[in-house]
Protein backbone atom coordinates (compact mmCIF):
# COMPACT_ATOMS: atom_id res chain seq x y z
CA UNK A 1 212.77 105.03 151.30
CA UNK A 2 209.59 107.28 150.06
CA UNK A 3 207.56 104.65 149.53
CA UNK A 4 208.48 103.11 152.46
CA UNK A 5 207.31 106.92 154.36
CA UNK A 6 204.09 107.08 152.09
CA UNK A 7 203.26 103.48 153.88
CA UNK A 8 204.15 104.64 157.54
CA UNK A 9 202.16 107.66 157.05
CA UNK A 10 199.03 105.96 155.49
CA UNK A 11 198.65 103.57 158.21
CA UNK A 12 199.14 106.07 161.08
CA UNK A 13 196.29 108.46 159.01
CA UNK A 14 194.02 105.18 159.27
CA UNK A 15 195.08 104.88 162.72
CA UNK A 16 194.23 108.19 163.80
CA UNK A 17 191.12 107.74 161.99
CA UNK A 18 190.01 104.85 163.82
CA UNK A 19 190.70 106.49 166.79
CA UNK A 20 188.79 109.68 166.31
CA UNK A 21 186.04 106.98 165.28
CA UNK A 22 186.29 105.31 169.28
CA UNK A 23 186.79 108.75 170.73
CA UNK A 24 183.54 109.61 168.81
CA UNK A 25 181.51 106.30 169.49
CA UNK A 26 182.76 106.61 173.60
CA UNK A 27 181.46 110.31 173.60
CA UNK A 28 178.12 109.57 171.82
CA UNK A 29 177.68 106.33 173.56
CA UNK A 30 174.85 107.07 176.13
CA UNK A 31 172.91 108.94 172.87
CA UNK A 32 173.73 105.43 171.20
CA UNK A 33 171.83 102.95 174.36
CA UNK A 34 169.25 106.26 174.52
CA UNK A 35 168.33 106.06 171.35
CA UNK A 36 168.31 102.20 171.40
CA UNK A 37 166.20 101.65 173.98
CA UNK A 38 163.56 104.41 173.32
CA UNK A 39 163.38 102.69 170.22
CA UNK A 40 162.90 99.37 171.69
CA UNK A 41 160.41 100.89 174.19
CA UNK A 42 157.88 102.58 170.54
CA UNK A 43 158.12 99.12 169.45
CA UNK A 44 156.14 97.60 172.69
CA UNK A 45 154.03 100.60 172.42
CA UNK A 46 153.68 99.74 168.57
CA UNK A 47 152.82 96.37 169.62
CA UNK A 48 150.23 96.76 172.46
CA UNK A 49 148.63 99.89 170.48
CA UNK A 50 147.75 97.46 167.87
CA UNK A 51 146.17 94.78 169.82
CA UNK A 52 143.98 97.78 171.67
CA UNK A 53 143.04 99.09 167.67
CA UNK A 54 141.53 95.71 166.79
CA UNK A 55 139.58 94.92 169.94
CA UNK A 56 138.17 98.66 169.52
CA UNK A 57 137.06 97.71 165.75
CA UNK A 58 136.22 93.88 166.59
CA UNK A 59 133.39 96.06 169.46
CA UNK A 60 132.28 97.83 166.48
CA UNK A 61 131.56 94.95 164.26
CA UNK A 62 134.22 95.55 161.86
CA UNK A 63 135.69 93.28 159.28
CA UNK A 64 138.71 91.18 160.25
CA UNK A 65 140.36 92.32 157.02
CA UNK A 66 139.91 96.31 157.82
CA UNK A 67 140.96 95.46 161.56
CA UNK A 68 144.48 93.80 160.48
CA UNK A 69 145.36 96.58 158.03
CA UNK A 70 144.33 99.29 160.53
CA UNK A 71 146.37 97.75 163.36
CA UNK A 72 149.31 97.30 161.17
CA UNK A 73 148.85 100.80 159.86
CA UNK A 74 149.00 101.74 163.49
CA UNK A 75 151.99 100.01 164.42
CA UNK A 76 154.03 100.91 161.61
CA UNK A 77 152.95 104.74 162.22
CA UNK A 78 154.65 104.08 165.97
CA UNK A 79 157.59 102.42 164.90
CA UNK A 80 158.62 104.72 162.74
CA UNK A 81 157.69 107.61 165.16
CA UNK A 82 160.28 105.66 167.46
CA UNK A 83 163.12 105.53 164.48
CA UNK A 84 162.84 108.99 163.69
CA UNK A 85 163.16 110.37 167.50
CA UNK A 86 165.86 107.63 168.02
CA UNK A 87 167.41 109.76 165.04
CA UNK A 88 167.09 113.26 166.47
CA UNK A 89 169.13 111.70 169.36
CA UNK A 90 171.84 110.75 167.33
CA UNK A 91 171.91 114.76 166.07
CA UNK A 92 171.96 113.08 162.33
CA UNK A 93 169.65 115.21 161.07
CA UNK A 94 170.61 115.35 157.59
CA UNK A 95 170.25 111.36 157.61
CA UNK A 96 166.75 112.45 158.86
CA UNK A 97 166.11 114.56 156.70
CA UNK A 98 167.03 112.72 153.79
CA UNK A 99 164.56 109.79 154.76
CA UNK A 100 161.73 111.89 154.79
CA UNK A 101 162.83 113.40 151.23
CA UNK A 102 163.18 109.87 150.06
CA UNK A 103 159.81 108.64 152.15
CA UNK A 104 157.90 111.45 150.24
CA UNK A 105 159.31 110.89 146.65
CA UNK A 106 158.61 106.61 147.06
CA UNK A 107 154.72 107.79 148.90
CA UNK A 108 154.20 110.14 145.61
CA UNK A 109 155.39 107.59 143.17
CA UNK A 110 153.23 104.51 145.11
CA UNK A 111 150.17 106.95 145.45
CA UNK A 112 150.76 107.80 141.75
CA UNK A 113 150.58 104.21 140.15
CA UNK A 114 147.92 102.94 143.24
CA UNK A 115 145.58 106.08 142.88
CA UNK A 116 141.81 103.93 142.28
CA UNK A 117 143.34 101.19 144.96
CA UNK A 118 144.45 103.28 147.42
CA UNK A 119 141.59 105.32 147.60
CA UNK A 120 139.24 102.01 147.75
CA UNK A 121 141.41 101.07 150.82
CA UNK A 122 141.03 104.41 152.31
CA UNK A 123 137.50 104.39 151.66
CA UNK A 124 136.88 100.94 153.35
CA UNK A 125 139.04 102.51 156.31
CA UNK A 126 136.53 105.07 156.63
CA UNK A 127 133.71 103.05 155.91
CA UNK A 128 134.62 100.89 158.78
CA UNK A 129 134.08 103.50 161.63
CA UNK A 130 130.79 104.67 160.69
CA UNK A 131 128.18 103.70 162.19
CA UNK A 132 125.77 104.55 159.58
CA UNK A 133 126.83 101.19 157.24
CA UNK A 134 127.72 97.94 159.37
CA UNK A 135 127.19 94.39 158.12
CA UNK A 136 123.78 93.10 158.18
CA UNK A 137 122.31 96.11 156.92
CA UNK A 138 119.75 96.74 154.14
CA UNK A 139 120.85 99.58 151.94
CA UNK A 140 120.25 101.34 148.44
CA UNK A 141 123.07 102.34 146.71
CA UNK A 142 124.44 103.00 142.84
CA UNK A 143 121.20 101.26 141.74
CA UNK A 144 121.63 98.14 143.95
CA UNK A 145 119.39 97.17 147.03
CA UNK A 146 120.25 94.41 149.23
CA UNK A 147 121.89 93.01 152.67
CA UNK A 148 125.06 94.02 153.18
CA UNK A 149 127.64 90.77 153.35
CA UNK A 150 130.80 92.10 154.27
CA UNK A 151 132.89 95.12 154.32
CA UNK A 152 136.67 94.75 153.20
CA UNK A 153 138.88 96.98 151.51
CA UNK A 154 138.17 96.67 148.13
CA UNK A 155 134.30 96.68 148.15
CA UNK A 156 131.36 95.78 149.52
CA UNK A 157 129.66 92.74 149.18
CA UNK A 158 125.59 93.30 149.07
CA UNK A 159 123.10 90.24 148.42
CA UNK A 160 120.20 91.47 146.41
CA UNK A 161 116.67 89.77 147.08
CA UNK A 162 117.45 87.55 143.90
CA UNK A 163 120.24 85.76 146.09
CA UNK A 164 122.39 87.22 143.74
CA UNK A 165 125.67 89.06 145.57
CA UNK A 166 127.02 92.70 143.90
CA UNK A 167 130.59 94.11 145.05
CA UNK A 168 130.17 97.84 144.97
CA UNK A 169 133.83 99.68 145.12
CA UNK A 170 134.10 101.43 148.38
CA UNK A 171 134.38 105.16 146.83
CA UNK A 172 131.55 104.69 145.18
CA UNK A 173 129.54 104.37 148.56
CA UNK A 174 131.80 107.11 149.96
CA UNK A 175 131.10 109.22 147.01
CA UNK A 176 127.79 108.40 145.72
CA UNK A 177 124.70 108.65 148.61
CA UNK A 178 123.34 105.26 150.02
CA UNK A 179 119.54 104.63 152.05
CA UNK A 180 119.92 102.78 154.83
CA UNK A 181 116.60 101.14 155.95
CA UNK A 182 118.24 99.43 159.12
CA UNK A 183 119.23 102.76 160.71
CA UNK A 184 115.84 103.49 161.25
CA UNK A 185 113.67 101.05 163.33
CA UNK A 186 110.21 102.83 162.36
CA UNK A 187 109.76 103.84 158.77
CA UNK A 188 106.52 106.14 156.84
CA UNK A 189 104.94 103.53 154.22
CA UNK A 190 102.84 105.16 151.75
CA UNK A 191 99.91 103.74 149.84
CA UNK A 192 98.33 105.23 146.57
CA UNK A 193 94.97 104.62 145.64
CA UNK A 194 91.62 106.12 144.01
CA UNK A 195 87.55 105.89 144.16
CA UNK A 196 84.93 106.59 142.14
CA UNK A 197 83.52 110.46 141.14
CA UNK A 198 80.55 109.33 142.82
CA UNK A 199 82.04 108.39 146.54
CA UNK A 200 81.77 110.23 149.63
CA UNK A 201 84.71 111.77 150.33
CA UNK A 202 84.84 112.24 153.83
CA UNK A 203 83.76 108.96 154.36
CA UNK A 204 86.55 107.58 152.34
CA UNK A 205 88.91 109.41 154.24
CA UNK A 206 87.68 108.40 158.14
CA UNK A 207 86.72 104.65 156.79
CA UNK A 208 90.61 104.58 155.36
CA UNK A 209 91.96 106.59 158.23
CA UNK A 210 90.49 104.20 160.70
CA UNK A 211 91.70 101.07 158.60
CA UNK A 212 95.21 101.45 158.71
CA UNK A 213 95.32 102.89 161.97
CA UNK A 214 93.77 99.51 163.74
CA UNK A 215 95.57 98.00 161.12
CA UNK A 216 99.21 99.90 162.07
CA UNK A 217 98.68 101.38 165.60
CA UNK A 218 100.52 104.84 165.96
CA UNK A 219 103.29 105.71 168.19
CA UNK A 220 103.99 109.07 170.39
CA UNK A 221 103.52 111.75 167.59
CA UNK A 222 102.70 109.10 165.01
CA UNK A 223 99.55 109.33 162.43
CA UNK A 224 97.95 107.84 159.72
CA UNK A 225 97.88 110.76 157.06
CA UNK A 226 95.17 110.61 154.04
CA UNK A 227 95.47 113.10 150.94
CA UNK A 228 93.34 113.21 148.38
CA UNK A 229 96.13 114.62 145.35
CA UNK A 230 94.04 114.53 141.84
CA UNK A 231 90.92 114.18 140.07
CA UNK A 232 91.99 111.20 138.04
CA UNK A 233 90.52 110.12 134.14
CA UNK A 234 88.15 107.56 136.12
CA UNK A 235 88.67 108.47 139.72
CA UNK A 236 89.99 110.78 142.62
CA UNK A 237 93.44 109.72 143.45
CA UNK A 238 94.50 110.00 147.17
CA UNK A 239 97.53 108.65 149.22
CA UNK A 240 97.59 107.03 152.64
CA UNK A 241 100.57 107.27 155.02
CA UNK A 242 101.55 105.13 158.23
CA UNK A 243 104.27 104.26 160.32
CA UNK A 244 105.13 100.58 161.09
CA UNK A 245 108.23 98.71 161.85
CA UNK A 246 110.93 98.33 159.11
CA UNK A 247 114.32 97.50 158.90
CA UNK A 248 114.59 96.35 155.04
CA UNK A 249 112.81 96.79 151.78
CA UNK A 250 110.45 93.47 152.06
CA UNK A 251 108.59 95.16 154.98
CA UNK A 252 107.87 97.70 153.05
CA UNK A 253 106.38 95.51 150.20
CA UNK A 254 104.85 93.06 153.44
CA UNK A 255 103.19 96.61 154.84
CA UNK A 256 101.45 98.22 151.68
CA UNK A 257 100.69 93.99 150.85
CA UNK A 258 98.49 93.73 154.37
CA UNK A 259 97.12 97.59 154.05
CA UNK A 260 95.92 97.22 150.42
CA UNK A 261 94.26 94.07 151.67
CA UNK A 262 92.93 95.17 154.06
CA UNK A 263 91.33 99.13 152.29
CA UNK A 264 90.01 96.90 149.58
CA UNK A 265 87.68 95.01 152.30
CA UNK A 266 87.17 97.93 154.11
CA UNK A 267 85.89 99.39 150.65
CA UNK A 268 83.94 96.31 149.16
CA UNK A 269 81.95 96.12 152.53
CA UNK A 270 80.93 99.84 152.34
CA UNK A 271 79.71 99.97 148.67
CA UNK A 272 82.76 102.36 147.73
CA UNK A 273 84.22 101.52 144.10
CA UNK A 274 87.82 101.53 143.15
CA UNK A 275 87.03 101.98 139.48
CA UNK A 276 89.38 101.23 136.61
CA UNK A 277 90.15 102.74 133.41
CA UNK A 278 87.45 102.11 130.81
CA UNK A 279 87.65 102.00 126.67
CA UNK A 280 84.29 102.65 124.69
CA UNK A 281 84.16 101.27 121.26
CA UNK A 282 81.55 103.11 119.29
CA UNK A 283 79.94 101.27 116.17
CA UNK A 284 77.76 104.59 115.26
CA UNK A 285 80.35 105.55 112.67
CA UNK A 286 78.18 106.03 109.40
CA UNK A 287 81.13 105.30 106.98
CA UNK A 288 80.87 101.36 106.64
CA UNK A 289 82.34 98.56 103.93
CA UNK A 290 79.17 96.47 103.73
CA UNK A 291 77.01 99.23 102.08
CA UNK A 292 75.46 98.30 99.16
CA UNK A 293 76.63 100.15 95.71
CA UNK A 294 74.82 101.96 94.09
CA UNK A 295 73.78 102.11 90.29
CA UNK A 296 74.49 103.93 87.70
């Protein structure tokens, strides 16, 4: 008869359970579709935010790899936005707040073990929205000059002008400073040179002055600059600067090419000497191995 009693009376607790279960779930039911459908509704906005990301980084020239991580960074950030409000309506904020606890303890851990590839991958993030490093550009970094390839998140790719290719980690061009010759469409070259003790000067300076600047004409507040800077072992060293068009390293080497070409005609034609170092041997030393010995 107990036993029969302890039965009865367990399945009307479950019953009244279940009930105060329904009575709960009819109560909370329009928080339930709420919270369902603003969820629903972050996930379209999820969806359509990412598209709009990647056409904002495909105008900017960005890598396809950076502009699929970025727009799923993006939607995930929305989605879970969605989940966690959808949670708040629910009013289970200790289940909340026990995701975020967990969220934070699996972020540290992952951040922990990941540390050099997650801050490459941040890097390249970064590295995709400015506008001072896009692909095509010439730039000097960590010791390495070339065009740069492409930008992903690991590295950068950069062909040097031996066709050989170098992958530079992306914190070290966050970290490290980089020259960027394509930035700038007009660029000072400057070209080093010396004449003889003997030379005029002044006429050095206007025939050289006059050289470069037919050879390079000036823009706006452009000038050809010329600096005499030493008296030299055989000559008196001076420096020439111009402005001309360059958007990598080989018109650099193409400019100083045409305007040392084009000073040593100038010179050659106006009797000024570019002289060179010179050794003197002197034979006069009296101490020799072919003098004759003398008797004793």
């Amino acid at each position: 008869m107990s036993n029969e009693f302890n039965l009865n009376e367990s399945v009307k607790g479950i019953w009244d359970k279940m009930a105060s279960w329904l009575d709960s779930l009819i109560l909370n039911l329009p928080n339930f579709i709420l919270a369902a459908v603003i969820f629903v509704i972050f996930i379209f906005i999820a969806k359509y935010a990412a598209r709009l990301a990647d056409k904002l980084m495909k105008k900017k020239g960005s890598e396809a790899s950076i502009r699929h991580i970025t727009s799923k960074v993006v939607k995930v950030v929305i989605i879970l936005l969605g989940f966690f409000i959808a949670l708040g309506l629910l009013n289970l904020d200790k289940v909340l707040t026990s995701v975020l606890a967990g969220a934070g303890v699996v972020g540290l851990a992952i951040g922990l073990a990941l540390q050099g590839t997650l801050s490459n991958t941040f890097s390249g993030v970064i590295l995709s929205f400015l506008p001072e490093l896009q692909i095509g550009d010439w730039v000097v970094t960590n010791g390495y000059a070339g065009e740069v390839i492409e930008i992903n998140l690991r590295n950068i790719v950069v062909k040097e002008s031996d066709n050989n290719y170098v992958m530079i980690p992306n914190s070290k061009i966050i970290e490290e400073p980089f020259k960027n010759f394509t930035r700038t469409a007009r660029s000072r070259v400057m070209i080093n040179c010396g004449v003889g003790y003997s030379s005029d000067l002044e006429f050095v300076q206007k025939l050289t002055t006059e050289t470069m600047q037919d050879l390079f004409p000036q823009r706006g507040n452009e000038e050809v600059e010329f600096m005499y800077e030493a008296f030299g072992d055989s000559s008196i060293n001076f420096v020439v600067r111009f402005w001309t068009d360059v958007t990598r390293n080989k018109d650099v080497l193409v400019a100083k090419n045409k305007g040392i070409i084009a000073i040593k005609k100038a010179f050659d034609q106006n009797g000024i000497n570019i002289p060179f170092p010179i050794r003197t041997i002197d034979f006069t030393n009296p101490l020799s191995l072919n003098e004759p010995k003398t008797k004793e």
